[in-house]
N, C-alpha and C. Protein backbone atom coordinates (compact mmCIF):
# COMPACT_ATOMS: atom_id res chain seq x y z
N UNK A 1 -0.35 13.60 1.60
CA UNK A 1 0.53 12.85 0.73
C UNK A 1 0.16 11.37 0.82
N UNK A 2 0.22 10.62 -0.09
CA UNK A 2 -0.23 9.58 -0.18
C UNK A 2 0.84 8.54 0.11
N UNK A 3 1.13 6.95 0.19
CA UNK A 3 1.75 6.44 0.59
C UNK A 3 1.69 5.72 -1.33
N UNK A 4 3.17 4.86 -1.25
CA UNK A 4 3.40 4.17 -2.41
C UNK A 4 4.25 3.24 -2.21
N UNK A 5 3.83 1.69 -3.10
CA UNK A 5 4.34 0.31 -3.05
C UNK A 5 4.98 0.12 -3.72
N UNK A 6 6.43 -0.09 -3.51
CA UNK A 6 7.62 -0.40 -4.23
C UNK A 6 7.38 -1.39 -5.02
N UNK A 7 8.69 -1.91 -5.67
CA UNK A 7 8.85 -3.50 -6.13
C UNK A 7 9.11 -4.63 -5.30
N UNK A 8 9.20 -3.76 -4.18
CA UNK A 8 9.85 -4.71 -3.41
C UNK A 8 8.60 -5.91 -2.78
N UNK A 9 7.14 -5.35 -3.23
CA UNK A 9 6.17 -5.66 -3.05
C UNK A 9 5.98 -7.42 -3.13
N UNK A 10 5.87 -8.34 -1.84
CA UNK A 10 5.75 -9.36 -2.64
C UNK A 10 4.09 -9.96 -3.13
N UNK A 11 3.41 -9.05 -2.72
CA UNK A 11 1.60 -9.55 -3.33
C UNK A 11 1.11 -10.63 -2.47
N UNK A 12 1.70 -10.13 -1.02
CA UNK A 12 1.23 -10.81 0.28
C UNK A 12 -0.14 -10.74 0.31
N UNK A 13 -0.85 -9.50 0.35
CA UNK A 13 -2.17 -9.00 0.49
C UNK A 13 -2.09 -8.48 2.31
N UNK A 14 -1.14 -8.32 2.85
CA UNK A 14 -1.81 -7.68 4.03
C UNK A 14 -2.00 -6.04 3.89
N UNK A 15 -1.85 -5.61 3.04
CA UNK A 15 -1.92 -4.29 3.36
C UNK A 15 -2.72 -4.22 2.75
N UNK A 16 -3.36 -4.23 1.60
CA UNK A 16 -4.99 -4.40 1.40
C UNK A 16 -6.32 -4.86 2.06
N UNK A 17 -5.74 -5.73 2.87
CA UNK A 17 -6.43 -6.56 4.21
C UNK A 17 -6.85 -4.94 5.25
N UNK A 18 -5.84 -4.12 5.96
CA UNK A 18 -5.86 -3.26 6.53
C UNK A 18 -6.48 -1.83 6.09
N UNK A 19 -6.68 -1.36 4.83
CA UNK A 19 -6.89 -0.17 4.55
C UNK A 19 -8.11 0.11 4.76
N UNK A 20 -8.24 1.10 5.38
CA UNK A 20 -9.33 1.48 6.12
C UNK A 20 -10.70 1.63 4.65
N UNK A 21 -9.79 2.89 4.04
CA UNK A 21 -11.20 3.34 2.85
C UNK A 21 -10.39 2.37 1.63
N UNK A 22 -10.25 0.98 1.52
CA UNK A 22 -9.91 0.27 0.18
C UNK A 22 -8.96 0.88 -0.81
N UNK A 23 -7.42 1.70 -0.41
CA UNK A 23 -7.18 2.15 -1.68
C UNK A 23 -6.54 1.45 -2.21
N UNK A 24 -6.64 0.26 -1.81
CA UNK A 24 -5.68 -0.68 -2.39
C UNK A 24 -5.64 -2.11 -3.18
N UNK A 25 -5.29 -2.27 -4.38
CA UNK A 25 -5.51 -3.23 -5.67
C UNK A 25 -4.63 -3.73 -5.80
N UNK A 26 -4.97 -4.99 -6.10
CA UNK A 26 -3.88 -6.11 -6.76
C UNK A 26 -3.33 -5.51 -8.25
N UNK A 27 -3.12 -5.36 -8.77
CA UNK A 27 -1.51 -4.70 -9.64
C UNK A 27 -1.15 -5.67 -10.28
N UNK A 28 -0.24 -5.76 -11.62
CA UNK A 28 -0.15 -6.59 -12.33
C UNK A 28 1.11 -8.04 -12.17
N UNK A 29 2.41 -6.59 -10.98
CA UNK A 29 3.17 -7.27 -10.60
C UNK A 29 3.19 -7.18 -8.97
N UNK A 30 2.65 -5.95 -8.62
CA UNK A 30 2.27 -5.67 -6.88
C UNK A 30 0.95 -4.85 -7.12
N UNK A 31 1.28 -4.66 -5.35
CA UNK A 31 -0.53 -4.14 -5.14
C UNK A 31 0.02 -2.44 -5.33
N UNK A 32 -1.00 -2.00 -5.74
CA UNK A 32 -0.94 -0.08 -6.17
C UNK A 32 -1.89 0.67 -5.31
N UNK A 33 -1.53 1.95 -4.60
CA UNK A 33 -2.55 2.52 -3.96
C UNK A 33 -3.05 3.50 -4.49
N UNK A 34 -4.13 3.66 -4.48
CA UNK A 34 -4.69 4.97 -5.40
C UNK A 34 -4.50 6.20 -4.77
N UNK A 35 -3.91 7.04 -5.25
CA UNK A 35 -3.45 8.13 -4.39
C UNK A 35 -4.44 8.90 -3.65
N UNK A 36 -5.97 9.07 -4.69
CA UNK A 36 -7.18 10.03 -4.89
C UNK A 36 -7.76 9.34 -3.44
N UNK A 37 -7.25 8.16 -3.42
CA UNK A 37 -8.33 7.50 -2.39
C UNK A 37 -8.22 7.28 -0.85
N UNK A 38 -6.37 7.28 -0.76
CA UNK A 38 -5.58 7.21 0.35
C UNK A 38 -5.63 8.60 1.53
N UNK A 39 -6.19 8.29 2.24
CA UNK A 39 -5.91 8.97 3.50
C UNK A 39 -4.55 9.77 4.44
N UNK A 40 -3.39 9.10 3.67
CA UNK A 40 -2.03 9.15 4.36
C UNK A 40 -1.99 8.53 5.72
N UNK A 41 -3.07 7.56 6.21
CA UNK A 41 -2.79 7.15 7.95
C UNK A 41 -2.07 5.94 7.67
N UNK A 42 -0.96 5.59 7.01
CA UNK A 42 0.11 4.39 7.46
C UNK A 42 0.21 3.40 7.77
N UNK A 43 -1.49 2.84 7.97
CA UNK A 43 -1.37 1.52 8.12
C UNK A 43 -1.16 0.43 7.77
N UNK A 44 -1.33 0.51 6.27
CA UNK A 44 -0.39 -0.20 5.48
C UNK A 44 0.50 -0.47 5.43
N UNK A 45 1.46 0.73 5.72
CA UNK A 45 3.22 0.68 5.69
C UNK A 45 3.16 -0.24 7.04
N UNK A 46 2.72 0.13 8.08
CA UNK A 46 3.24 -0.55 9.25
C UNK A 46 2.71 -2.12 9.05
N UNK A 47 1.99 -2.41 8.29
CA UNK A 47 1.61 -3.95 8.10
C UNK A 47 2.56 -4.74 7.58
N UNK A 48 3.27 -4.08 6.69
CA UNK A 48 3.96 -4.82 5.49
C UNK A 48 4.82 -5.41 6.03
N UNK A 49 5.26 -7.11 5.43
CA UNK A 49 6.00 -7.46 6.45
C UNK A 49 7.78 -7.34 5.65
N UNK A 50 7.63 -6.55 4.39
CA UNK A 50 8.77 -6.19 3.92
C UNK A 50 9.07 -4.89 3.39
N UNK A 51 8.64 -4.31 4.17
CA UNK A 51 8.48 -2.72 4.13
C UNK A 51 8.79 -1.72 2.76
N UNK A 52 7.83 -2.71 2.12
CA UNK A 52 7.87 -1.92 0.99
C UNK A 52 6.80 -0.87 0.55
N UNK A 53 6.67 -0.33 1.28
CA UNK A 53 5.21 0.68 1.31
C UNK A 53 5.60 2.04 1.89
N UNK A 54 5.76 2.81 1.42
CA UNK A 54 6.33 4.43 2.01
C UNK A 54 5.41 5.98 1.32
N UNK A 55 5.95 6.49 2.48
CA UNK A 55 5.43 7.82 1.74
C UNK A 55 5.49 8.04 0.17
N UNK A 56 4.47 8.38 -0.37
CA UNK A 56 5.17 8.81 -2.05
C UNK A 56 6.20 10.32 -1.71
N UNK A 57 6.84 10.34 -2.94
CA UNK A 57 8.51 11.10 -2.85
C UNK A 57 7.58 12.46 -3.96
């Protein structure tokens, strides 16, 4: 399962900074993870410093 960036997103860039295989893009209003590309290892979520990054539902 892939992980996914709320709104709550403020376009810090650390969790793009961290992703191991790059699934992660600047977005028009936040950053988006590509699902195809994401690993599910969380390191993103645990970066964020407003925890807007979670499992997708």
């Amino acid at each position: 399962m892939a992980y996914e960036i709320s709104d709550k997103c403020t376009k810090c860039g650390s969790c793009k900074e961290v992703c191991p295989v790059e699934a992660i893009s600047a977005g028009e209003t936040k950053y988006v993870i590509d699902a195809g590309t994401c690993v599910d290892c969380g390191v993103c979520a645990n970066e964020c410093p407003v925890e807007a990054i979670s499992p997708a539902s």
